[in-house]
N, C-alpha and C. Protein backbone atom coordinates (compact mmCIF):
# COMPACT_ATOMS: atom_id res chain seq x y z
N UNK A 1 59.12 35.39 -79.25
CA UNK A 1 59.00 34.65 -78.01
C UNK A 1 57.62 33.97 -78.02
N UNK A 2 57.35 32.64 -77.27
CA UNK A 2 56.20 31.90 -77.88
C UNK A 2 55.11 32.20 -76.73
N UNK A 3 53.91 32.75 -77.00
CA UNK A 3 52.80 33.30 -76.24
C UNK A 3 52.50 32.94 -74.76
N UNK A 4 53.00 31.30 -74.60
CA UNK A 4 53.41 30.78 -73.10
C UNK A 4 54.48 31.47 -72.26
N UNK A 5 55.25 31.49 -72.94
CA UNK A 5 56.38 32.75 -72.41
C UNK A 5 55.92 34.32 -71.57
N UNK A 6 55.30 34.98 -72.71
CA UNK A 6 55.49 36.00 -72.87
C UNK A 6 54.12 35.82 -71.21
N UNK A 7 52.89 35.33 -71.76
CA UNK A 7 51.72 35.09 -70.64
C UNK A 7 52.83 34.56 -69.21
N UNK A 8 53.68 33.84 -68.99
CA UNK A 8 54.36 33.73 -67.90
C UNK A 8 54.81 34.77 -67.26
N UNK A 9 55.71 35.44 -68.02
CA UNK A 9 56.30 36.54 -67.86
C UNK A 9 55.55 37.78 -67.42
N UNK A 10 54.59 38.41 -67.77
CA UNK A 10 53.72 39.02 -67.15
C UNK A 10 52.55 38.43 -65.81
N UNK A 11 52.72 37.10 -65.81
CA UNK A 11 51.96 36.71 -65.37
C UNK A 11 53.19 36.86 -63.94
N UNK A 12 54.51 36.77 -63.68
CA UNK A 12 54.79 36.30 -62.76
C UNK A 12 56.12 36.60 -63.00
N UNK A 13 56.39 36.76 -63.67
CA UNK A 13 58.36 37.17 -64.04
C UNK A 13 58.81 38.68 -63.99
N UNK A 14 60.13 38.71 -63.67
CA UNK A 14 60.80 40.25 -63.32
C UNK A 14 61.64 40.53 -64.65
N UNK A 15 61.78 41.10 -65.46
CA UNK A 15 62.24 41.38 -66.76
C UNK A 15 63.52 42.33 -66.31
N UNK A 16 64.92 42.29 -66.51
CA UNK A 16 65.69 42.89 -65.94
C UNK A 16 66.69 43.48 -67.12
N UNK A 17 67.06 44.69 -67.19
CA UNK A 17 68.08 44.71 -68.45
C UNK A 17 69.43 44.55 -68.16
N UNK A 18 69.80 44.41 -69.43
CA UNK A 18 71.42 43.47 -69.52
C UNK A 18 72.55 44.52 -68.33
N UNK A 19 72.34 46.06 -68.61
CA UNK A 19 73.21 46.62 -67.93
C UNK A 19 72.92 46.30 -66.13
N UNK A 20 71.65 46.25 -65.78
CA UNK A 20 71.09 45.51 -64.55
C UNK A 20 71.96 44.31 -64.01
N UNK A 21 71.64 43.16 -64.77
CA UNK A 21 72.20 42.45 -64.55
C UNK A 21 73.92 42.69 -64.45
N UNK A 22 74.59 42.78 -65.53
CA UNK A 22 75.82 43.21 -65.08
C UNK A 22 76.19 43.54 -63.90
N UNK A 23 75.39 44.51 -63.52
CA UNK A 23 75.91 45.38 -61.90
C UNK A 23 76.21 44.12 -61.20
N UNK A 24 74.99 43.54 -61.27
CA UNK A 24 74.62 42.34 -60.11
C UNK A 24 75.65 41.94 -59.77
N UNK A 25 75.72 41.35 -61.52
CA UNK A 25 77.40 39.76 -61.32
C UNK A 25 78.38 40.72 -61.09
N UNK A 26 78.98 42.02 -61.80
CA UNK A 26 80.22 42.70 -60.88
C UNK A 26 80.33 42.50 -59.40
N UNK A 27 78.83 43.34 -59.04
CA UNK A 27 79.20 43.35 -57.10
C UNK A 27 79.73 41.82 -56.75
N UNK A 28 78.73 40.70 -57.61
CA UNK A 28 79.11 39.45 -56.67
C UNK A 28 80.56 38.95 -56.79
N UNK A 29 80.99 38.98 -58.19
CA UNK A 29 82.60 39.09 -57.77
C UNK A 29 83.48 39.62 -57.12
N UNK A 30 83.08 40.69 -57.18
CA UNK A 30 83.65 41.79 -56.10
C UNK A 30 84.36 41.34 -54.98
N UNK A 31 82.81 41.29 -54.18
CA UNK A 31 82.68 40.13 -52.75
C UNK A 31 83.37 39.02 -52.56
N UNK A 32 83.92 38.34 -53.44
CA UNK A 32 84.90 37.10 -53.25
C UNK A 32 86.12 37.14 -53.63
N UNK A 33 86.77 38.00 -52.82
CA UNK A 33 88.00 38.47 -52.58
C UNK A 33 88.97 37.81 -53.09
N UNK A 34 89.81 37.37 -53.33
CA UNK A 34 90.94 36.43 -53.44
C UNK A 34 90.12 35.43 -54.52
N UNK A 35 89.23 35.24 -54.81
CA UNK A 35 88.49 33.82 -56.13
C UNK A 35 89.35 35.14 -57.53
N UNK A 36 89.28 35.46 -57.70
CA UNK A 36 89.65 36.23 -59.13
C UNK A 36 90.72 35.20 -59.67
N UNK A 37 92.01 35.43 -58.37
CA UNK A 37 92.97 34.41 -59.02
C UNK A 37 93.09 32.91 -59.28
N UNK A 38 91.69 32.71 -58.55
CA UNK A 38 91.26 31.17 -58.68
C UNK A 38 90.97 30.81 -60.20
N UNK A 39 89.72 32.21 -60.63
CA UNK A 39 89.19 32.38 -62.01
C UNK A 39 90.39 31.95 -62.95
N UNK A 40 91.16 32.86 -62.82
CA UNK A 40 92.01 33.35 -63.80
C UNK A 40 92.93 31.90 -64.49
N UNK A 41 93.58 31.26 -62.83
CA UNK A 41 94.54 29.88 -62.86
C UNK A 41 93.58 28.91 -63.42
N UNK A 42 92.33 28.90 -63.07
CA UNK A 42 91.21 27.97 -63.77
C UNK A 42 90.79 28.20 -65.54
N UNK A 43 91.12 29.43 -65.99
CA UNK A 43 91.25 29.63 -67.07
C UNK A 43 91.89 29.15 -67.73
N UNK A 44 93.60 29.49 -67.24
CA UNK A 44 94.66 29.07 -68.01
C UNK A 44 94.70 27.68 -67.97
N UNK A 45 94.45 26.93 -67.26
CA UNK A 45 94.31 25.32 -67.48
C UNK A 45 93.56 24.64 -67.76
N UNK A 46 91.90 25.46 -68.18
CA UNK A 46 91.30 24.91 -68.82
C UNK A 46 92.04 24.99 -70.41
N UNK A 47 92.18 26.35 -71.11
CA UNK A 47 93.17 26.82 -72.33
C UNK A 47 94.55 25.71 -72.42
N UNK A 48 95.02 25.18 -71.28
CA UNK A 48 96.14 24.52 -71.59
C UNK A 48 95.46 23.13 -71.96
N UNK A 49 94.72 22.33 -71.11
CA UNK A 49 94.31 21.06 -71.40
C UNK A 49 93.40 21.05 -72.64
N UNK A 50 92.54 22.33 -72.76
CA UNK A 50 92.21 22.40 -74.40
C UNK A 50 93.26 22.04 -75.89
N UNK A 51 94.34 22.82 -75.46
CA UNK A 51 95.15 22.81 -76.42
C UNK A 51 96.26 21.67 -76.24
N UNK A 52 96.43 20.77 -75.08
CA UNK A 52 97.00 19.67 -75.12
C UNK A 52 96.10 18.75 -76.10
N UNK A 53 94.73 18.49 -75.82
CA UNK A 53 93.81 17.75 -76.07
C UNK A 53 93.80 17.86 -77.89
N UNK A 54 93.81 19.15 -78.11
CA UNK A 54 94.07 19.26 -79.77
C UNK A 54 95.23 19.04 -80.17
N UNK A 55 96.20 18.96 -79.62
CA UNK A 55 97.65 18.44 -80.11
C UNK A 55 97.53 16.93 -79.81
N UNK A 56 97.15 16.28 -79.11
CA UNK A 56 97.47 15.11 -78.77
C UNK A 56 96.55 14.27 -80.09
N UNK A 57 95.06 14.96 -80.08
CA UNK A 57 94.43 14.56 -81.29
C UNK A 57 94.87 14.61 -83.05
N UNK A 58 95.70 15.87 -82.94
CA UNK A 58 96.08 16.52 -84.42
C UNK A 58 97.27 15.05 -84.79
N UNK A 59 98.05 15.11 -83.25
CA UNK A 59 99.66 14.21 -83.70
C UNK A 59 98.84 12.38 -84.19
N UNK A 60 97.73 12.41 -83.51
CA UNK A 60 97.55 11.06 -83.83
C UNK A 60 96.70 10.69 -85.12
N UNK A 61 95.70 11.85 -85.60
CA UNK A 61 95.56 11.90 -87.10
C UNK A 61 96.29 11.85 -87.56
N UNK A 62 97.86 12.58 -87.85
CA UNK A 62 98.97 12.32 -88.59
C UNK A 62 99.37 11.07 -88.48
N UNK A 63 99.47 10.55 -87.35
CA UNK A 63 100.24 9.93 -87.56
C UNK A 63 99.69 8.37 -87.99
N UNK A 64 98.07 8.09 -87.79
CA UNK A 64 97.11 7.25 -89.33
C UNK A 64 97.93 7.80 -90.18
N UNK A 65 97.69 8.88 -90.99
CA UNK A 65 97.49 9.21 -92.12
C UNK A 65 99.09 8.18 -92.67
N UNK A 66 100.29 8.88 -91.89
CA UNK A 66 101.71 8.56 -92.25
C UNK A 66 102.00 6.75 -92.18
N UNK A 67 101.08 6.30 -91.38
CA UNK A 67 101.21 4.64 -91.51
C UNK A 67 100.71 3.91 -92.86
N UNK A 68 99.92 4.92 -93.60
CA UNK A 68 99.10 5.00 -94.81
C UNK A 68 100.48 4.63 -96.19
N UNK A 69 100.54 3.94 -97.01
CA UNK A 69 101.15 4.40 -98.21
C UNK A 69 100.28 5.28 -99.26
N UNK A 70 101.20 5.90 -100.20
CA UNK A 70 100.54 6.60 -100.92
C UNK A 70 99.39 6.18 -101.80
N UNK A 71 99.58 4.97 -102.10
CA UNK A 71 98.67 4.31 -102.97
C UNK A 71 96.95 4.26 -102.39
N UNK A 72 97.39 4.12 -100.52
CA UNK A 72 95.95 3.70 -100.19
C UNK A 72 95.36 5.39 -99.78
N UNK A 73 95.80 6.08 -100.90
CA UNK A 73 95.26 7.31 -100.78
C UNK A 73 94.27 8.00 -101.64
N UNK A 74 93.98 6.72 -102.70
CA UNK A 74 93.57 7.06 -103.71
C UNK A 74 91.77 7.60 -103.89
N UNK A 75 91.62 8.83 -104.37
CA UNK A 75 90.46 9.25 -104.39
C UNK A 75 89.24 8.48 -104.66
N UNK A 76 87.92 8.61 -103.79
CA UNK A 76 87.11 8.28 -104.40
C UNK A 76 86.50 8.79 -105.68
N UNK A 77 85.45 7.87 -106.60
CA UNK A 77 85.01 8.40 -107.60
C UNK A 77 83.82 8.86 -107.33
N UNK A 78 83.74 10.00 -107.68
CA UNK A 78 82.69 11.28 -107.84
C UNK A 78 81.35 10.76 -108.87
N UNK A 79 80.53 10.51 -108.04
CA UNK A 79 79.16 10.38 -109.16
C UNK A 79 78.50 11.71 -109.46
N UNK A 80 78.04 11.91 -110.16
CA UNK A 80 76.92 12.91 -110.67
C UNK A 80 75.04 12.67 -110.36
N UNK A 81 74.52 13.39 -109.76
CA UNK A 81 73.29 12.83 -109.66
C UNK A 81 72.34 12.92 -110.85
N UNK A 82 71.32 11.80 -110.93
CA UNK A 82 70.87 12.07 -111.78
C UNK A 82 70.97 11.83 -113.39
């Protein structure tokens, strides 16, 4: 950690450990009763529009590639360095 840090941090910062924190964010979910299933539906449609977004991308690489004949497939040549 870079010496500005660390001088901040003693100088003025609360250092908290990970299991600490945890508690925190549990209770605060806790408290918002009914958001869980908000979480959850917000999950799955982020995961769905992710995986639309990679299908929609994958079908349209193919489908360059397939407008392609075989010929204009032909490898480049490999130099050696040096």
């Amino acid at each position: 950690m870079p010496d500005k840090t660390l001088h901040a941090i003693a100088d003025h910062g609360k250092v908290e450990s990970r299991c600490g924190r945890r508690r925190r964010l549990r209770g605060g979910l806790q408290g918002t009763s009914g958001r869980r299933d908000d979480t959850d539906a917000l999950g799955l449609k982020l995961q769905k529009d992710g995986a639309d977004a990679f299908v929609k991308s994958w079908d349209e690489l193919l489908g360059d590639e397939s407008s392609q004949s075989p010929s204009d497939w032909s490898p480049r040549p490999q130099t050696c360095p040096g």
